[in-house]
Protein backbone atom coordinates (compact mmCIF):
# COMPACT_ATOMS: atom_id res chain seq x y z
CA UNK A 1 41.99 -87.23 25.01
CA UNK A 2 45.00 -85.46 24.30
CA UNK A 3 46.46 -88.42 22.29
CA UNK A 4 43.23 -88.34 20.64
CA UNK A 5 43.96 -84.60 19.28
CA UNK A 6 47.34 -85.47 18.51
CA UNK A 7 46.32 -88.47 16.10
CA UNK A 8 43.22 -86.00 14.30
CA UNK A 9 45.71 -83.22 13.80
CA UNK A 10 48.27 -85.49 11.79
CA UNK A 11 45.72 -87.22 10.07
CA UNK A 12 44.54 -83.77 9.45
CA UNK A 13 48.21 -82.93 8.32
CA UNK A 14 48.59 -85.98 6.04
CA UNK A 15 45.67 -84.91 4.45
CA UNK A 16 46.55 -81.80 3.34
CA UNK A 17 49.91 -82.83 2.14
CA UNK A 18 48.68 -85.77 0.14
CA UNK A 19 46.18 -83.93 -1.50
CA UNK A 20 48.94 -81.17 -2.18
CA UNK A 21 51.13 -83.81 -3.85
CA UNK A 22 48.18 -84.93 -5.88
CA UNK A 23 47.39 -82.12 -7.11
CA UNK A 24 51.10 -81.53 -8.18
CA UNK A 25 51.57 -84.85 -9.44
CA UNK A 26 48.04 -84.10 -11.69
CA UNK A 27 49.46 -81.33 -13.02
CA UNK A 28 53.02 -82.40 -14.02
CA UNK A 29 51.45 -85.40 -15.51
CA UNK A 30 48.97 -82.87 -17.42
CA UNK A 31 52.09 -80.97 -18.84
CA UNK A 32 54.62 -84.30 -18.65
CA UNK A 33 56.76 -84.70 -22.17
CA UNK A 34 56.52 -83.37 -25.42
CA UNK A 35 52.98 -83.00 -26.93
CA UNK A 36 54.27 -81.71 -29.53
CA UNK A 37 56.62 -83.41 -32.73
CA UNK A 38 58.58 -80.73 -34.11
CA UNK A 39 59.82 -80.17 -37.95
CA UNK A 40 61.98 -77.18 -39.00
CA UNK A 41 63.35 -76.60 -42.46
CA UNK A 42 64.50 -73.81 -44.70
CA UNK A 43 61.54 -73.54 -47.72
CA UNK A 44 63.76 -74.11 -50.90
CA UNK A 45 61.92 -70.96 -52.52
CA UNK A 46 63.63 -69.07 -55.83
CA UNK A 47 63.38 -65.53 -54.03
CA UNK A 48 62.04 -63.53 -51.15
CA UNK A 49 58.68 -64.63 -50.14
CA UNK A 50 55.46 -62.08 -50.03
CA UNK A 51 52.43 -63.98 -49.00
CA UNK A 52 51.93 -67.62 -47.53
CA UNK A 53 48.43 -69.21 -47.83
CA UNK A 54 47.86 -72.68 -46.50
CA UNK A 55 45.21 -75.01 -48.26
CA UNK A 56 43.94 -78.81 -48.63
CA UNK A 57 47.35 -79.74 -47.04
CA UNK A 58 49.17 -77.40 -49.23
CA UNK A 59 51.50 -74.70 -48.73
CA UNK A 60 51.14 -71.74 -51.29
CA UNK A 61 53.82 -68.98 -51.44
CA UNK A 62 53.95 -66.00 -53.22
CA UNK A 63 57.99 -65.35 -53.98
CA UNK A 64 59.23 -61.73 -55.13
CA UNK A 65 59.19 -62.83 -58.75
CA UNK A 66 55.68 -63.06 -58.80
CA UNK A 67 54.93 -66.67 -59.07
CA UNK A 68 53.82 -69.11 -56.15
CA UNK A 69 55.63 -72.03 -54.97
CA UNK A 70 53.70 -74.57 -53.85
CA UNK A 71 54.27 -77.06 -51.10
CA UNK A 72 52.82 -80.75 -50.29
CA UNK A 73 52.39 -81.98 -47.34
CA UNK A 74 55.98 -83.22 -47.22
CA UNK A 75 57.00 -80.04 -48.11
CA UNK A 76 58.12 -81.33 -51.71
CA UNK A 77 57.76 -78.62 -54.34
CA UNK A 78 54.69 -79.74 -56.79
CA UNK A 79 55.47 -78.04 -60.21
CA UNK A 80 52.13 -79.06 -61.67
CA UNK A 81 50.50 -76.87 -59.93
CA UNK A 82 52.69 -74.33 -59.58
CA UNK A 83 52.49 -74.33 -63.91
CA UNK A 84 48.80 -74.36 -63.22
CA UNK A 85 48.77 -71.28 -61.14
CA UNK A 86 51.58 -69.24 -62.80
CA UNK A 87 49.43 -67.96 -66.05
CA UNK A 88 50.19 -64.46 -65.15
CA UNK A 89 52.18 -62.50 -62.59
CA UNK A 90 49.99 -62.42 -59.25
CA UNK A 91 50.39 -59.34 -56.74
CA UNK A 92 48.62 -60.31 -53.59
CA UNK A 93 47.51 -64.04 -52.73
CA UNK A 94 45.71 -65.27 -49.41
CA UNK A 95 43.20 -67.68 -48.35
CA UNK A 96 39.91 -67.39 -46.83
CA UNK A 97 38.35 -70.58 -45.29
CA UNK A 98 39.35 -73.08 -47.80
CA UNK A 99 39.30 -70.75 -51.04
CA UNK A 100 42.41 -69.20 -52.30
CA UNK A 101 42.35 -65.82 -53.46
CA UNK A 102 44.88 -63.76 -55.47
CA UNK A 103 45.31 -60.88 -57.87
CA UNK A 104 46.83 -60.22 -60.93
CA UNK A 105 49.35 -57.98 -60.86
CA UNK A 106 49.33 -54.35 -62.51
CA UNK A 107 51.66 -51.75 -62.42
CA UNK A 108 49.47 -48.78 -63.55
CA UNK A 109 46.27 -49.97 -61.62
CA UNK A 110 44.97 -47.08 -59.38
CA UNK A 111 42.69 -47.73 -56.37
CA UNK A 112 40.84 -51.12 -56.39
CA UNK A 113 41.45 -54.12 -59.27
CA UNK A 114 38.51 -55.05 -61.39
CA UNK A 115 38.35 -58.97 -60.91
CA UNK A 116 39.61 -61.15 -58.82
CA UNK A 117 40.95 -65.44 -58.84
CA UNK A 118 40.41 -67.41 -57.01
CA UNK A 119 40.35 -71.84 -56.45
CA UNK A 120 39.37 -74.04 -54.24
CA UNK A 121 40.71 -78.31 -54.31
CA UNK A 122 41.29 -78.52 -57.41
CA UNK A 123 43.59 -75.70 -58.50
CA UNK A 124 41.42 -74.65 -61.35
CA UNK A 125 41.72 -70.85 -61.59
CA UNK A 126 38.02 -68.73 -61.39
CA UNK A 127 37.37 -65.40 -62.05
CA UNK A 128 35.19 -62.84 -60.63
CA UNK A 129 34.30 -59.23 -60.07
CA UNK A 130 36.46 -57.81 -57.41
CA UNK A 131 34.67 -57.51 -54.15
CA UNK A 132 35.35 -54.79 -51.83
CA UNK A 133 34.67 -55.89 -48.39
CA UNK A 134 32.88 -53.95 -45.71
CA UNK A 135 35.07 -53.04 -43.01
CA UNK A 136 33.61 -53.29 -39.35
CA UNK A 137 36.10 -51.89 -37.43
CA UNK A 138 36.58 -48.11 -36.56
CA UNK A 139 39.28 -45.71 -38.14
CA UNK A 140 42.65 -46.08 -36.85
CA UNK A 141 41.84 -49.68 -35.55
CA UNK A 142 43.61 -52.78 -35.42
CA UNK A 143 40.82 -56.08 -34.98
CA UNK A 144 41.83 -58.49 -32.44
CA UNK A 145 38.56 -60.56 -32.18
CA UNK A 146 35.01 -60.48 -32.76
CA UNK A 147 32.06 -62.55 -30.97
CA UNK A 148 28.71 -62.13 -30.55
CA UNK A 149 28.81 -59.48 -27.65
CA UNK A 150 31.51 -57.81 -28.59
CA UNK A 151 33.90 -56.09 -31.09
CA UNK A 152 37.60 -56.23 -29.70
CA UNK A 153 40.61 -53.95 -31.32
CA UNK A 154 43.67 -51.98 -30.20
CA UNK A 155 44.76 -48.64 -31.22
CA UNK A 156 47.81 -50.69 -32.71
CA UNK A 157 49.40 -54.44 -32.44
CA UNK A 158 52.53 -54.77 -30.95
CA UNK A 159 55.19 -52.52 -30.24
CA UNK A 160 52.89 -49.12 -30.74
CA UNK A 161 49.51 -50.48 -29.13
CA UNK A 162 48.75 -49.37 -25.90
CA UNK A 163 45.03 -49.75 -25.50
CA UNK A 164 42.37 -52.30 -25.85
CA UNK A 165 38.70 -51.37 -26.44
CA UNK A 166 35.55 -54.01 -26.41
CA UNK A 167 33.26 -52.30 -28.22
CA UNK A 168 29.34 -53.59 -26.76
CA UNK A 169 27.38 -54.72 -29.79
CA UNK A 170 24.19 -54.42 -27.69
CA UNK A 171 24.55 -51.58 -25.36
CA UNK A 172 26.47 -49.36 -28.16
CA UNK A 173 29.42 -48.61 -25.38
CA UNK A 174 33.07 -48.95 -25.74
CA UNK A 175 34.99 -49.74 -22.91
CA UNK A 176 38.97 -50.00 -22.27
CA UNK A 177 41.71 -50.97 -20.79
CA UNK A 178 45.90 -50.75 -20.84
CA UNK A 179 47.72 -53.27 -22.75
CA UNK A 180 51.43 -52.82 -23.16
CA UNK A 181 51.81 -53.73 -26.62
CA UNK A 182 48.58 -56.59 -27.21
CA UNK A 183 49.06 -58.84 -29.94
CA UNK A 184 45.73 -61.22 -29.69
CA UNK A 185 42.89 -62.08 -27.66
CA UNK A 186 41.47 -65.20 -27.03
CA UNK A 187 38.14 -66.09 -24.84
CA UNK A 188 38.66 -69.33 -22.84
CA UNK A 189 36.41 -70.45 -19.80
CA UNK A 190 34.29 -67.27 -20.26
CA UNK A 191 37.11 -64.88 -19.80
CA UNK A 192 38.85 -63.24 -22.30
CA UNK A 193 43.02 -63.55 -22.34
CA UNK A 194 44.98 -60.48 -23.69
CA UNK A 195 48.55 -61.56 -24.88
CA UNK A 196 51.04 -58.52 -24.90
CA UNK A 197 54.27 -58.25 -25.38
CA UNK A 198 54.93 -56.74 -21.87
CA UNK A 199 57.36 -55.01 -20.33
CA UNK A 200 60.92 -54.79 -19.00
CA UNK A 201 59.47 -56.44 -15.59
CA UNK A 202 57.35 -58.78 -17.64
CA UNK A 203 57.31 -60.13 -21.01
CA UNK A 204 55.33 -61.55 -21.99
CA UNK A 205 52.33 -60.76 -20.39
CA UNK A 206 48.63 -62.05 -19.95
CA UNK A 207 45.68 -59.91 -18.53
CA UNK A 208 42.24 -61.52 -18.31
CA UNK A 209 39.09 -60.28 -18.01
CA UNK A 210 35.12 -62.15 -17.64
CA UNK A 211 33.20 -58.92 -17.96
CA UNK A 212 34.38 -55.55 -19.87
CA UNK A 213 31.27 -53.58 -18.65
CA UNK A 214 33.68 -53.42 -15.28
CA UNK A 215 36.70 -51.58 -17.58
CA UNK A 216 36.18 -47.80 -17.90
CA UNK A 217 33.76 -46.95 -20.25
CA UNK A 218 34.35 -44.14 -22.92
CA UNK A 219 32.40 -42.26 -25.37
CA UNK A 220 32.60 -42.95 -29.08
CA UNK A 221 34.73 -39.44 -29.04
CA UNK A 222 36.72 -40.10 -27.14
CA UNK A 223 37.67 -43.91 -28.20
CA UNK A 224 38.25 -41.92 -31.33
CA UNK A 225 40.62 -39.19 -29.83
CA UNK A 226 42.30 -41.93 -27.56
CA UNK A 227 43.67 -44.00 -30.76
CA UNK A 228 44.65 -40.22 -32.31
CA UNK A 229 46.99 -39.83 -29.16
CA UNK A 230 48.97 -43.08 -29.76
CA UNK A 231 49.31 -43.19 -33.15
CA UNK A 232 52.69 -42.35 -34.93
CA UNK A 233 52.22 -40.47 -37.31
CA UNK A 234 49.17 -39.05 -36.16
CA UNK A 235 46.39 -36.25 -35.26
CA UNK A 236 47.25 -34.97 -31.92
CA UNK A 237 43.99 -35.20 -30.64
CA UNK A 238 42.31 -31.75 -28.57
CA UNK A 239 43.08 -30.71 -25.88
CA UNK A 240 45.64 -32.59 -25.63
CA UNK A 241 45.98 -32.01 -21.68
CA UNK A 242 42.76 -34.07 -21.39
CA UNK A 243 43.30 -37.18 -23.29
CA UNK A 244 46.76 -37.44 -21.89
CA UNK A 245 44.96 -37.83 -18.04
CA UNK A 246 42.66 -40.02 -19.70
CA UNK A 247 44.96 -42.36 -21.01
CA UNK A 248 46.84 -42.34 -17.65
CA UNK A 249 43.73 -42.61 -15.66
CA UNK A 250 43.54 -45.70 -17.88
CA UNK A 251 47.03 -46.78 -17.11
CA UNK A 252 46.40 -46.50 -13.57
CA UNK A 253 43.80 -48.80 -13.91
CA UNK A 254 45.75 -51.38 -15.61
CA UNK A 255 44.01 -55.18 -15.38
CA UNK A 256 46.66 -57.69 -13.35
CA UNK A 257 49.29 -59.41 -15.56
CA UNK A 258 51.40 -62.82 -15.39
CA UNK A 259 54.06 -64.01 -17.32
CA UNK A 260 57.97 -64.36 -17.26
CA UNK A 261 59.76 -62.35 -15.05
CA UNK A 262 63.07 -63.75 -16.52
CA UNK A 263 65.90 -61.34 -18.01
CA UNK A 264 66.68 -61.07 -21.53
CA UNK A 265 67.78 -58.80 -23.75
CA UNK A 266 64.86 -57.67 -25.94
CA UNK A 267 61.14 -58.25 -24.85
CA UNK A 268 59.67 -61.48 -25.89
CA UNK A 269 56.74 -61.95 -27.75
CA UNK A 270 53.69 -64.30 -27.09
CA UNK A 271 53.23 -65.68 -30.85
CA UNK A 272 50.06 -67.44 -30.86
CA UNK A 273 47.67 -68.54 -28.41
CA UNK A 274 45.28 -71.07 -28.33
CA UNK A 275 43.24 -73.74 -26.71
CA UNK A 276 43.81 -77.68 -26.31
CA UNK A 277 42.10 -80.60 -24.44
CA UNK A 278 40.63 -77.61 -22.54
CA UNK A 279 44.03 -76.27 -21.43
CA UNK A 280 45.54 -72.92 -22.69
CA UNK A 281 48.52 -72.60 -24.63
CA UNK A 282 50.97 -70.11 -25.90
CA UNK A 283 53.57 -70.25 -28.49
CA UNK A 284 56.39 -67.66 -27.34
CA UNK A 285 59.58 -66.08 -29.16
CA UNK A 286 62.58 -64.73 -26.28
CA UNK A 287 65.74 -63.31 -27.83
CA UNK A 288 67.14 -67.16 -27.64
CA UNK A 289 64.97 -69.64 -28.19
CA UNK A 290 60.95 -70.57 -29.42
CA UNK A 291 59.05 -72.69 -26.72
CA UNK A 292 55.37 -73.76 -25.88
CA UNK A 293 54.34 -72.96 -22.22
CA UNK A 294 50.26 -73.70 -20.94
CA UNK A 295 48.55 -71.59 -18.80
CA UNK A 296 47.62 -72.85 -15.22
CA UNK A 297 46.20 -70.45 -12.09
CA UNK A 298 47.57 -67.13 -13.62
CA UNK A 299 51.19 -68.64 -14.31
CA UNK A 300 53.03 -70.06 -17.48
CA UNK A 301 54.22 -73.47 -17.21
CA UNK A 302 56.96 -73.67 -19.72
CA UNK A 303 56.13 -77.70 -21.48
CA UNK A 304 58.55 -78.07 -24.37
CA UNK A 305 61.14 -76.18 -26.67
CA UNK A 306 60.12 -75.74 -29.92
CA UNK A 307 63.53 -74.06 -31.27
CA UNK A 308 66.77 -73.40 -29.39
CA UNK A 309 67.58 -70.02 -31.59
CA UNK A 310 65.22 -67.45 -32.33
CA UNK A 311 63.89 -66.15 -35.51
CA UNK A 312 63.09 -61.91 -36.26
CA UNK A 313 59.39 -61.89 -36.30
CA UNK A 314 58.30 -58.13 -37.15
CA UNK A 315 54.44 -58.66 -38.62
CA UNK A 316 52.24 -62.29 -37.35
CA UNK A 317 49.35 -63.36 -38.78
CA UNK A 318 47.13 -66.51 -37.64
CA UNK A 319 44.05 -68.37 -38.74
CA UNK A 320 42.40 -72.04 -37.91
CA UNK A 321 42.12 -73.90 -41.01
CA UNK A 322 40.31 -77.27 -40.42
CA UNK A 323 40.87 -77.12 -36.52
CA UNK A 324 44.92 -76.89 -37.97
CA UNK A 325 46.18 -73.51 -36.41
CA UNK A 326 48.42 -71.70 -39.33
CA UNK A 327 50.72 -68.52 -38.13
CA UNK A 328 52.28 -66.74 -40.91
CA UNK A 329 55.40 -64.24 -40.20
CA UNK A 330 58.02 -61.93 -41.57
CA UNK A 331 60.82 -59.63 -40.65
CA UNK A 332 62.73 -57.17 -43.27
CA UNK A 333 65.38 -54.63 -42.32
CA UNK A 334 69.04 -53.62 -42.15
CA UNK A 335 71.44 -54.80 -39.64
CA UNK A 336 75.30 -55.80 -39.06
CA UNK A 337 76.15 -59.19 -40.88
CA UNK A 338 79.92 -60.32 -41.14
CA UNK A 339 80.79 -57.10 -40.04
CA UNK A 340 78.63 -55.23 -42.90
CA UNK A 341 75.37 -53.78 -43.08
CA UNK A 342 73.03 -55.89 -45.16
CA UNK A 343 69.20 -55.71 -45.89
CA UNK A 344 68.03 -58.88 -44.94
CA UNK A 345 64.37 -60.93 -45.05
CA UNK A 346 62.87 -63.39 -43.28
CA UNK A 347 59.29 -65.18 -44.20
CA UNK A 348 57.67 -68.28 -42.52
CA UNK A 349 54.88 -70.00 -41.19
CA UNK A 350 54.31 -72.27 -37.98
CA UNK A 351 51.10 -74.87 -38.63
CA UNK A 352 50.25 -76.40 -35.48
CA UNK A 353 48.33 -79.30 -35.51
CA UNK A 354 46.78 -82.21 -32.53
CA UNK A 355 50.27 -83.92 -32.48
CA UNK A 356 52.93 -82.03 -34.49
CA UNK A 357 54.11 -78.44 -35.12
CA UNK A 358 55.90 -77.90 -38.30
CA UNK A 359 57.97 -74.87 -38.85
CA UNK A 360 59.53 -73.46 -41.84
CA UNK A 361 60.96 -70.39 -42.78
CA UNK A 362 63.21 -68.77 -45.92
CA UNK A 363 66.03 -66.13 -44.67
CA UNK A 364 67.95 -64.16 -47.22
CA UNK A 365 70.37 -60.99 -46.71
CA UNK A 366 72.43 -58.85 -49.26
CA UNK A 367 74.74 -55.84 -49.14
CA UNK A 368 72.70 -52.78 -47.77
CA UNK A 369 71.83 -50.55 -51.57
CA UNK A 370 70.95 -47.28 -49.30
């Protein structure tokens, strides 16, 4: 008998360790390798670049001079179109689904322009009345996602953003939560993923949540009052006493986080997230290096380097063109170069597709003209 229980509990034993090993062997072979193949290249662009629009596999960028330089897929400089698109000096340019849009530049214009451009495939320039577009999102608002329950913005992205509300489109109600400095949010598997910049204990971060009627709920007031409080410059909000225990009530409150613990210098800052072969992925930027981690039981799994330096990345945008994900940034400042202090710029764009990411970005610096 006693042999008997000795036998069942190792069998027992075995069991759990070889379906622990499994379940670790699944996963590393989930994550094995490189998904990705990586390109990186300077853009060979005449000056400082504005705008970047991605269309019909090309790349369209709007330089200082006011003239676009536009890209193949092979990242070879097509001067047909470029000749095609440069009838007059543009001010703005970006794309919407697969339609590019631009402006004509004009120094005296005042308020909104009259007409618009815009093309599609073929490059052929159209014109039309200017369209001023309704804006959904409340004062002092910065949109992080929309869906059909629910309107999601901070009270800023990055750095200065604090607060995320999820604005009911049914009930009317606005509930929030803290975020130390949110940058996107993405719903996967019914919950929605906050990616923040984080902290000096973690950063980046990731706080998830499956239903925002559970965050504290606040009136329309005082969503209102609540972005006043956090934003620089702004309208300190009254009484001030009040909004200041609000917004710590809120702190206090805070959802759970994960991330990377690690030390570094500056905090790092969760580029782009997004979902694959129903796994979770992030894009982030430390202060030495750009690398791809996936998202597994509230934990990053760090899967392959993307670039072993770093890159100043001050403003992100991002947008799925043809299931291609396309992140835009830039960076502009002063700082010390070869002992000196130099304005310098710095413009890209990551496009991530199934099997590659390709990255490219134009850096320029000159003696600081204070």
């Amino acid at each position: 008998m006693v042999l008997a229980e000795i036998a069942m509990s190792r069998l027992i034993l075995y069991s759990i360790l070889f379906f622990f090993i499994s379940c670790t062997t699944r996963k590393k072979e989930t994550f094995s390798g490189n998904p990705y193949r990586v390109s990186y290249a300077q853009l060979q662009v005449d000056t400082v670049i504005r705008d970047i629009a991605y269309t019909s596999g090309y790349y369209l960028c709007l330089q200082e001079n006011l003239k676009i330089a536009v890209f193949d897929s092979t990242f070879t400089r097509n001067k047909k179109i470029e000749d095609s698109l440069s009838i007059f000096p543009i001010s703005n340019l970006y794309t919407s689904n697969d339609t590019i849009f631009f402006t004509k530049n004009d120094p005296d214009l005042l308020g909104y322009p009259k007409y618009e451009f815009y093309c599609i495939n073929s490059f052929q320039i159209q014109k039309r009345k200017y369209l001023i577009k309704d804006l959904q999102w409340p004062v002092n608002s910065w949109p992080l996602l929309q869906d059909s329950a629910y309107t999601i913005y901070a009270n800023h992205i990055g750095s200065y953003g604090f607060l995320v509300f999820f604005y009911n489109k049914w009930s009317k109600k606005t509930y929030v939560t803290w975020s130390d400095g949110p940058r996107q949010i993405i719903k996967f598997n019914n919950r929605f993923y906050i990616a923040e910049e984080g902290n000096y204990e973690i950063s980046p971060a990731f706080r998830s949540i499956s239903d925002p009627t559970e965050l504290k709920e606040v009136s329309d007031t005082d969503a209102l009052k609540l972005r006043q409080l956090f934003q620089h410059p702004g309208v300190t909000p009254s009484p001030i006493p009040y909004y200041r225990n609000l917004a710590d009530s809120i702190h206090k409150l805070a959802l759970p986080r994960y991330g990377s613990s690690e030390r570094k210098a500056y905090f790092s800052i969760p580029i782009y997230t997004f979902i694959k072969d129903a796994n979770l992925y992030s894009v982030i930027k430390s202060d030495s290096s750009i690398y791809l981690v996936a998202h597994e039981n509230d934990s990053l799994i760090k899967i392959q380097t993307i670039l072993d330096t770093s890159i100043e990345m001050h403003r992100i945008t991002y947008n799925v063109i043809y299931k291609n994900h396309f992140i835009t940034f830039d960076a502009s400042g002063g700082k010390m170069i070869a002992n000196q202090m130099q304005n310098y710029s710095v413009n890209g764009f990551i496009l991530v597709k199934d099997s590659s990411i390709d990255f490219r970005y134009y850096y320029s610096h000159k003696p600081y003209d204070p």
